[in-house]
Protein backbone atom coordinates (compact mmCIF):
# COMPACT_ATOMS: atom_id res chain seq x y z
CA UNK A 1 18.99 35.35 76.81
CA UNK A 2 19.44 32.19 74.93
CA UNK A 3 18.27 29.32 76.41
CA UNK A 4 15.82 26.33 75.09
CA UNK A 5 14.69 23.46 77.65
CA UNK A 6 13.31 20.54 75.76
CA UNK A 7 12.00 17.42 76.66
CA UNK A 8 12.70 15.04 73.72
CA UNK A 9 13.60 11.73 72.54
CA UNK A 10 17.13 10.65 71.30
CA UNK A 11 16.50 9.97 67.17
CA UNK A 12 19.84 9.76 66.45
CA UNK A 13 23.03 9.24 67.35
CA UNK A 14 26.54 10.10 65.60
CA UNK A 15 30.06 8.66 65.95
CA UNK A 16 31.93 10.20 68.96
CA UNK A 17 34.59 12.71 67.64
CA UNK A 18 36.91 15.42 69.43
CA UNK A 19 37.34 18.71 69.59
CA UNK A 20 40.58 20.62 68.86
CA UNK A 21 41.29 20.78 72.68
CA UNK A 22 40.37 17.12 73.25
CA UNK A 23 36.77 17.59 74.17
CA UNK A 24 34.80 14.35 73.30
CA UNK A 25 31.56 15.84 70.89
CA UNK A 26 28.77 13.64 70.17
CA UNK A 27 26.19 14.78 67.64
CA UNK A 28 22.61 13.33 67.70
CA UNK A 29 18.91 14.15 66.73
CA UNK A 30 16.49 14.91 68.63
CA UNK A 31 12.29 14.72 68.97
CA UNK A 32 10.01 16.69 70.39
CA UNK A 33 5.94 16.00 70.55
CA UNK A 34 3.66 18.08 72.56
CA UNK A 35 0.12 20.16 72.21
CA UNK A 36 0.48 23.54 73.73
CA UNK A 37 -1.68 26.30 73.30
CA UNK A 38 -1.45 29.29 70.88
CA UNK A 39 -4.11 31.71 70.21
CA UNK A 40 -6.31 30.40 72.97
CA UNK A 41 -6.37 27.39 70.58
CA UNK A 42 -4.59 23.81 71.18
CA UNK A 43 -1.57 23.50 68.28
CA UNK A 44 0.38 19.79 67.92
CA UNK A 45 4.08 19.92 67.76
CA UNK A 46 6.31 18.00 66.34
CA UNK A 47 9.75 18.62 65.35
CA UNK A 48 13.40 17.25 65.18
CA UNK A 49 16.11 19.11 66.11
CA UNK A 50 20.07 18.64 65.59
CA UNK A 51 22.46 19.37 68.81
CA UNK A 52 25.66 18.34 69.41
CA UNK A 53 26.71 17.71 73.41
CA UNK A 54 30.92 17.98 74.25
CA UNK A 55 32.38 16.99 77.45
CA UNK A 56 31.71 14.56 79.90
CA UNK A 57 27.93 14.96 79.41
CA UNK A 58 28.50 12.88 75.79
CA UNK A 59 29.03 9.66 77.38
CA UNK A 60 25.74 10.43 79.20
CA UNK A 61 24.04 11.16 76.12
CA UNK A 62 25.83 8.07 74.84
CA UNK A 63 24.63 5.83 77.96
CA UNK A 64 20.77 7.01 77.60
CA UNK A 65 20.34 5.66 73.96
CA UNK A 66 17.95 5.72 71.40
CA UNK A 67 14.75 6.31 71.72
CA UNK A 68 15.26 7.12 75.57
CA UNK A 69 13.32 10.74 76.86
CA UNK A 70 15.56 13.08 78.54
CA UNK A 71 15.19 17.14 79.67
CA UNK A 72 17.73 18.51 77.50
CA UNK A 73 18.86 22.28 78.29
CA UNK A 74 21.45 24.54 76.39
CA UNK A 75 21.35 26.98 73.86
CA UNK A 76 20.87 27.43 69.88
CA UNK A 77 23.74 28.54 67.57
CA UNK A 78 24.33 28.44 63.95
CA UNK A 79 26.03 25.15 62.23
CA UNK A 80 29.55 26.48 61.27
CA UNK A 81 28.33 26.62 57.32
CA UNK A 82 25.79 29.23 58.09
CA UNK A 83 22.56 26.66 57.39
CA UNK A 84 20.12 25.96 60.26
CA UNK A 85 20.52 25.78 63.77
CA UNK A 86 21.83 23.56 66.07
CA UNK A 87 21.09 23.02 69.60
CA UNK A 88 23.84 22.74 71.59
CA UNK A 89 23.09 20.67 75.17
CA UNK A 90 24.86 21.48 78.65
CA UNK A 91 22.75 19.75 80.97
CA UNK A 92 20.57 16.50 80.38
CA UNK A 93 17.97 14.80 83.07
CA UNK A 94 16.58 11.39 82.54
CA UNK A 95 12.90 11.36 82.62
CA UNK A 96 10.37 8.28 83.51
CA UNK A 97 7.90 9.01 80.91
CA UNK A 98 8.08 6.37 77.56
CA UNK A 99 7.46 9.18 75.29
CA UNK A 100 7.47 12.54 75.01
CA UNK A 101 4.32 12.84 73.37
CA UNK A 102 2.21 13.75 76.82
CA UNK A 103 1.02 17.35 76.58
CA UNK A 104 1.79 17.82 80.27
CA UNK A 105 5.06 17.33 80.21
CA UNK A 106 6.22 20.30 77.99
């Protein structure tokens, strides 16, 4: 299975383009900061991540922003030249937290 939930805030966003079929794509940054624990011992996360979102659910991404928190789902692929990964998002909640920094809401 391939699946990656992620609560996160919007970094980034890029200009709205279109797939070949007419799909609006919208590719954006995202961060992620948590403490979870590894090894019986507490570890700090921090990352950014690049997804891309097509469909209707761009202009949602769109409408929450930068710098907004949201609970991203999808899955992880490979960017089409082979380097890193990219997350790509099919489902999005808003969340009321300011930041996702609080290590209870992994």
């Amino acid at each position: 299975m391939n699946q990656l939930i992620l609560l996160a805030q919007v970094l980034e966003l890029g200009l709205v383009r279109y797939t070949p079929a007419g799909l609006m794509a919208l590719d954006c940054c995202l961060k992620h900061e948590s403490q979870v624990q590894e090894a019986g011992r507490p570890r700090k996360i921090s990352l950014e991540i690049k997804a891309v979102v097509i469909g209707d659910l761009a202009k949602r991404l769109q409408s929450l922003g930068l710098g907004n928190t949201a609970r991203f789902t999808g899955f992880l692929s490979a960017q089409r030249n082979g380097r890193g990964t990219i997350f790509h998002i099919t489902a999005l909640d808003t969340v009321t937290t300011p930041n996702c920094s609080n290590p209870d809401r992994n």
